[in-house]
C-alpha atoms as a PDB file:
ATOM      1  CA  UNK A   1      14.702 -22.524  28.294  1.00  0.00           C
ATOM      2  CA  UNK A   2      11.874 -20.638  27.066  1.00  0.00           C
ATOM      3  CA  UNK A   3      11.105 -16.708  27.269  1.00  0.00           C
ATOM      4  CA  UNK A   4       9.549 -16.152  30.915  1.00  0.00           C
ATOM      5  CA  UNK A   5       7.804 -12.970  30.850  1.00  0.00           C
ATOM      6  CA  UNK A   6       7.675  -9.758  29.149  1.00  0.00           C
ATOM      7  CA  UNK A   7       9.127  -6.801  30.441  1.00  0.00           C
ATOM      8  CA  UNK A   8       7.327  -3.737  30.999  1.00  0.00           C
ATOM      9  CA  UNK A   9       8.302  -0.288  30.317  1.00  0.00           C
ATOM     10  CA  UNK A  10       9.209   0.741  33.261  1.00  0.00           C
ATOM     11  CA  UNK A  11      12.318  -2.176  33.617  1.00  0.00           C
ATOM     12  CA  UNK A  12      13.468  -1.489  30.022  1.00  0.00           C
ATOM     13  CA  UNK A  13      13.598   2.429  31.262  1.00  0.00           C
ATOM     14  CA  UNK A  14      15.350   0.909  33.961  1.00  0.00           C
ATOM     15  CA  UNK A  15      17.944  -0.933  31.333  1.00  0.00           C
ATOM     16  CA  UNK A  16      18.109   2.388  29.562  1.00  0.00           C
ATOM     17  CA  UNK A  17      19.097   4.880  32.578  1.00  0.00           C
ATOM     18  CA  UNK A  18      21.123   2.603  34.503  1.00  0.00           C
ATOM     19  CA  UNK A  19      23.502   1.613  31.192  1.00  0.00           C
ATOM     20  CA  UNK A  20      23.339   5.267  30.184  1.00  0.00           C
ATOM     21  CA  UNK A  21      24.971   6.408  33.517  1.00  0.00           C
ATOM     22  CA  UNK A  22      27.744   4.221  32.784  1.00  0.00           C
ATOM     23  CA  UNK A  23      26.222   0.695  34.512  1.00  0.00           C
ATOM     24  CA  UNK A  24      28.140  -2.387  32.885  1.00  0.00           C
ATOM     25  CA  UNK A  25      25.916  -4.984  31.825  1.00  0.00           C
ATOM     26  CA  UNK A  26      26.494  -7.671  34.143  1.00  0.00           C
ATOM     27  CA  UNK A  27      25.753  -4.761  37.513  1.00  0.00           C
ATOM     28  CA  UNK A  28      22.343  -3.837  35.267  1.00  0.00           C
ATOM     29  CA  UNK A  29      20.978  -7.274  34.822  1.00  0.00           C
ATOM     30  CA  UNK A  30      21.636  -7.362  38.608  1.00  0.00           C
ATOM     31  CA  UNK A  31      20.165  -4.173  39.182  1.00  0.00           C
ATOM     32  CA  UNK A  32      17.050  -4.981  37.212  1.00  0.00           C
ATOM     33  CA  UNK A  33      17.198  -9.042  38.174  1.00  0.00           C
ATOM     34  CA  UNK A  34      17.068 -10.045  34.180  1.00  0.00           C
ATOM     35  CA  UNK A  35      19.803 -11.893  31.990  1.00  0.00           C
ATOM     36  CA  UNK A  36      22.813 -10.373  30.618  1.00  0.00           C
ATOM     37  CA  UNK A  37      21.235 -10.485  26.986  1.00  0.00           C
ATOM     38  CA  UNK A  38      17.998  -8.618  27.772  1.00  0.00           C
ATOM     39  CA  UNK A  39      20.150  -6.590  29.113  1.00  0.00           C
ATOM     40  CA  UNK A  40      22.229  -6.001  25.504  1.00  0.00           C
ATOM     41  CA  UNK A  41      18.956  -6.003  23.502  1.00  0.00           C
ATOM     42  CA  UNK A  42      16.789  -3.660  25.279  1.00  0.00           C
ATOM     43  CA  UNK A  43      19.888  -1.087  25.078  1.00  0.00           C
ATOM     44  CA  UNK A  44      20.554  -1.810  21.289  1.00  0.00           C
ATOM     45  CA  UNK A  45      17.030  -2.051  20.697  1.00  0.00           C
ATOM     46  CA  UNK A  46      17.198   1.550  22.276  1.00  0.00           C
ATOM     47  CA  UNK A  47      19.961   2.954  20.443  1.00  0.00           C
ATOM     48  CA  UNK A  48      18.768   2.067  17.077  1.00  0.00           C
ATOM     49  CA  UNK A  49      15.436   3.434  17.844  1.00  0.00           C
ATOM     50  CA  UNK A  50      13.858   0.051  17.488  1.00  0.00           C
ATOM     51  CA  UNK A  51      11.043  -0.275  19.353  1.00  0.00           C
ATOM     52  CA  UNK A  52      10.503  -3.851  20.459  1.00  0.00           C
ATOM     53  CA  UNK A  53       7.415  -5.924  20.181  1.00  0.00           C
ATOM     54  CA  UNK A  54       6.059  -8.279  22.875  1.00  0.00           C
ATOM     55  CA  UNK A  55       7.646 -11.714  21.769  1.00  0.00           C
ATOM     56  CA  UNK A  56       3.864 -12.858  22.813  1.00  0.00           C
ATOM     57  CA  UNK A  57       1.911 -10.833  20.900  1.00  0.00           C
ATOM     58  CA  UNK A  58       2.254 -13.099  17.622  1.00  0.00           C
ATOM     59  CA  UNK A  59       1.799 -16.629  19.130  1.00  0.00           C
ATOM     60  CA  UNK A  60      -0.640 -19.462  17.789  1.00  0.00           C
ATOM     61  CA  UNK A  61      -2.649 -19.614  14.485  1.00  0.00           C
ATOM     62  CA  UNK A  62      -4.375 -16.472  13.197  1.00  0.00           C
ATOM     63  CA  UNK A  63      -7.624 -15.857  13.790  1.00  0.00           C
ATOM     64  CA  UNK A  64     -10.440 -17.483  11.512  1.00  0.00           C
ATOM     65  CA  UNK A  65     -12.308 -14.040  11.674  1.00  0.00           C
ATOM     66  CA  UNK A  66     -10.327 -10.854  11.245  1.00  0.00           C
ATOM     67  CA  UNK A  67     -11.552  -7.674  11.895  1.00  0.00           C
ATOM     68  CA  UNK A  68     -13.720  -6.943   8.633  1.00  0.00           C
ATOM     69  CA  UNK A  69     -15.422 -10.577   9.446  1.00  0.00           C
ATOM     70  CA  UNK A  70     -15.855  -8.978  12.923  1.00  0.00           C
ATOM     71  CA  UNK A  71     -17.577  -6.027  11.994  1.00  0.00           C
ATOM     72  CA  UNK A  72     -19.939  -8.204   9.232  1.00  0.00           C
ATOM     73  CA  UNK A  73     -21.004 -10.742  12.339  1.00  0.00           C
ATOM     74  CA  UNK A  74     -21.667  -7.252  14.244  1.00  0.00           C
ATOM     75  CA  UNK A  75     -24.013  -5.982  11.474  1.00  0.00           C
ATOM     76  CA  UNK A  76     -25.717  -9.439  11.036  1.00  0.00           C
ATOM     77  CA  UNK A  77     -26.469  -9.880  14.663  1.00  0.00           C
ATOM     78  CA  UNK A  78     -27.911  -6.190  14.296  1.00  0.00           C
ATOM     79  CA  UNK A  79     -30.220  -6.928  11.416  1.00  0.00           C
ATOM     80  CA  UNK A  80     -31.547 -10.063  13.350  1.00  0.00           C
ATOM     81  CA  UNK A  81     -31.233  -9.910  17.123  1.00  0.00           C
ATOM     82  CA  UNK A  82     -32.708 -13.057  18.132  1.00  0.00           C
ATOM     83  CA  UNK A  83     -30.695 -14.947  15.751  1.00  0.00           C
ATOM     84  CA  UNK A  84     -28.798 -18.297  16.740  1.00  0.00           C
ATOM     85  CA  UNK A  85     -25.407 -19.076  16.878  1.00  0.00           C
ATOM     86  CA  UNK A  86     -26.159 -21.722  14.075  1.00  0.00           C
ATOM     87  CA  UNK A  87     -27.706 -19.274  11.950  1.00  0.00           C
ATOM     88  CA  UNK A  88     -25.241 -16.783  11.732  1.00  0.00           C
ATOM     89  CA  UNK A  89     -22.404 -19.232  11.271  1.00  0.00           C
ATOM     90  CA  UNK A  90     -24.366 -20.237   7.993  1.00  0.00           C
ATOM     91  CA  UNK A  91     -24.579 -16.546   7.241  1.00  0.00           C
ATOM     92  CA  UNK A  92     -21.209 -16.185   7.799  1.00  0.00           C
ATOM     93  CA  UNK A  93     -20.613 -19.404   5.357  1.00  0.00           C
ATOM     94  CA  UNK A  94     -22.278 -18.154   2.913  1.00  0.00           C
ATOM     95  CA  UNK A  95     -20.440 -14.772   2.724  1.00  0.00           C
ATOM     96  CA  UNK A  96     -17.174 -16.211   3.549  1.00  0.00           C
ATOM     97  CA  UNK A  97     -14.566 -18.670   1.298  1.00  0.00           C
ATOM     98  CA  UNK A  98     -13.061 -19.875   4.890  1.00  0.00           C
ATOM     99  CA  UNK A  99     -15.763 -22.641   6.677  1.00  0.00           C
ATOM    100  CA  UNK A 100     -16.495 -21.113   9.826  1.00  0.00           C
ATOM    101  CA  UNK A 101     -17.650 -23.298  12.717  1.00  0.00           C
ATOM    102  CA  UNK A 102     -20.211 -22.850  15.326  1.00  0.00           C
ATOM    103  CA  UNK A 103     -17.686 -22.470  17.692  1.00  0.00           C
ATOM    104  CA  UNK A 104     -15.785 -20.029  15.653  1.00  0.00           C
ATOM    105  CA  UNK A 105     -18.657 -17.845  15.606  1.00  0.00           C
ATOM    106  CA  UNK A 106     -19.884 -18.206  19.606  1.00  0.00           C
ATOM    107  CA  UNK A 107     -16.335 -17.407  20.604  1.00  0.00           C
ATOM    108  CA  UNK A 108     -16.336 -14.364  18.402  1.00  0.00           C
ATOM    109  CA  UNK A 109     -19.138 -13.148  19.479  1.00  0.00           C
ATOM    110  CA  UNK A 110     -18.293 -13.416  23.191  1.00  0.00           C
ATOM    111  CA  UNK A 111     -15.000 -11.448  22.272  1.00  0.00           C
ATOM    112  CA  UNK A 112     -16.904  -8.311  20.535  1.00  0.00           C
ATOM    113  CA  UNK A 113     -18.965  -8.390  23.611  1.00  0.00           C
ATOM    114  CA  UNK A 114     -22.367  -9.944  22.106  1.00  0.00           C
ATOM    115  CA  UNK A 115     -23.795 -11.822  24.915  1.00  0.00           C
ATOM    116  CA  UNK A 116     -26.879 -13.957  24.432  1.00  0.00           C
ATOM    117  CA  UNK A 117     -29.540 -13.434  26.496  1.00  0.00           C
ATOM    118  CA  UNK A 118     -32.987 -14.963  26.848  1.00  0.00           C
ATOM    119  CA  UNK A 119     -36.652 -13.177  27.003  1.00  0.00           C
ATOM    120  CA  UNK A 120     -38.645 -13.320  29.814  1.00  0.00           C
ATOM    121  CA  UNK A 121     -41.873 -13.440  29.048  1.00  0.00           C
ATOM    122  CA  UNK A 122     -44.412 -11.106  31.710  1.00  0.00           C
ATOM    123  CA  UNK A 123     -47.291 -10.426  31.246  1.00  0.00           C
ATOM    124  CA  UNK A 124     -48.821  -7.004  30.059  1.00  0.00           C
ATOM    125  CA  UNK A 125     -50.247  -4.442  32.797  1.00  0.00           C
ATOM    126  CA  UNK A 126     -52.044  -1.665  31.006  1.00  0.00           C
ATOM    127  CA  UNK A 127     -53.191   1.207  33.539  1.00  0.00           C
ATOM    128  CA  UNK A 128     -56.099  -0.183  34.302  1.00  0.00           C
ATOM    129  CA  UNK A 129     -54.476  -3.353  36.009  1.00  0.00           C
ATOM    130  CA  UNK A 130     -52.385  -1.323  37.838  1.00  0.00           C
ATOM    131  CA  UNK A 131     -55.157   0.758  39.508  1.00  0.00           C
ATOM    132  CA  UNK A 132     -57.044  -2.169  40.242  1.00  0.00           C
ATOM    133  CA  UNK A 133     -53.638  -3.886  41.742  1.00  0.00           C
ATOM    134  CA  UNK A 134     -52.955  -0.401  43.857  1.00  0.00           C
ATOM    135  CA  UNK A 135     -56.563  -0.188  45.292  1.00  0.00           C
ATOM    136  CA  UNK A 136     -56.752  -3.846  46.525  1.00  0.00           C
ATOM    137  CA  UNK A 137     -53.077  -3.328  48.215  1.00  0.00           C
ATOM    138  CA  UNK A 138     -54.215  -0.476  50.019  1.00  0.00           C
ATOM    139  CA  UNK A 139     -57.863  -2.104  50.997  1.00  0.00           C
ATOM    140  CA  UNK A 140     -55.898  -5.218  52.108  1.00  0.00           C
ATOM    141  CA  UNK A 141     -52.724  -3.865  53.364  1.00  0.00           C
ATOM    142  CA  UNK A 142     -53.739  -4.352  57.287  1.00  0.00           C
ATOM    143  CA  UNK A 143     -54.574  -7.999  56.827  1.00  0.00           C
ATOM    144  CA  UNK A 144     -52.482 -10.677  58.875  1.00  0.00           C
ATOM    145  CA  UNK A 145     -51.938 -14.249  58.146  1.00  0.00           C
ATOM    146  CA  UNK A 146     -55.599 -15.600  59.720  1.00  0.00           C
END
């Protein structure tokens, strides 16, 4: 059976204090409602002033684009902002010996927090317009629906 969750700091202090007073492992494990062998680890892991790293934190394949590949897509989308997603993954290709793909690059950029968005086009008021707009709201501002 596999590894259910991690435990946070304050159940391993929990571990630590309640074997320290003299707690045998079996009455800790109840105490803290974890197996016998967290139990044993977190203490040992304690003793030898280990400190231990989430079990999760290293899962899957590593990441296509590390941090210095983060920080060129940063600088590229800050050169061109209204650059696509296309053409910065053929910057990135270019610079890179790893192919990237488009999705590579989209989810990237939604990590870094680089969120497309999309112009709206208005149109321009100059001051002039905006007088003009003014004085025919306050000439008309008493009409009705007839």
């Amino acid at each position: 059976m596999g590894k259910s969750r991690d435990l946070t700091d304050i159940e391993k202090g929990m571990i630590i204090g309640y074997r320290a007073r003299g707690g045998g492992i079996s009455e800790t494990a109840a105490f803290v409602k974890c197996s016998r062998s967290v139990v044993v680890n977190v203490y040992n892991n304690c003793k030898n002033q280990e400190d231990a790293q989430s079990r999760r934190a290293n899962y899957g394949a590593p990441r296509a684009i590390n941090d210095r590949g983060e920080r060129r897509l940063r600088r590229l989308v800050k050169s061109n902002r209204r650059a696509t997603v296309d053409t910065l993954t053929a910057q990135m290709n270019q610079q890179c010996t790893r192919r990237l793909s488009r999705t590579t690059v989209q989810r990237t950029l939604l990590r870094i927090g680089l969120r497309s968005r999309r112009l709206i086009s208005e149109p321009v008021l100059t001051s002039v317009h905006c007088k003009k707009r003014r004085a025919f709201a306050l000439q008309h501002k008493h009409w009705t629906l007839e």
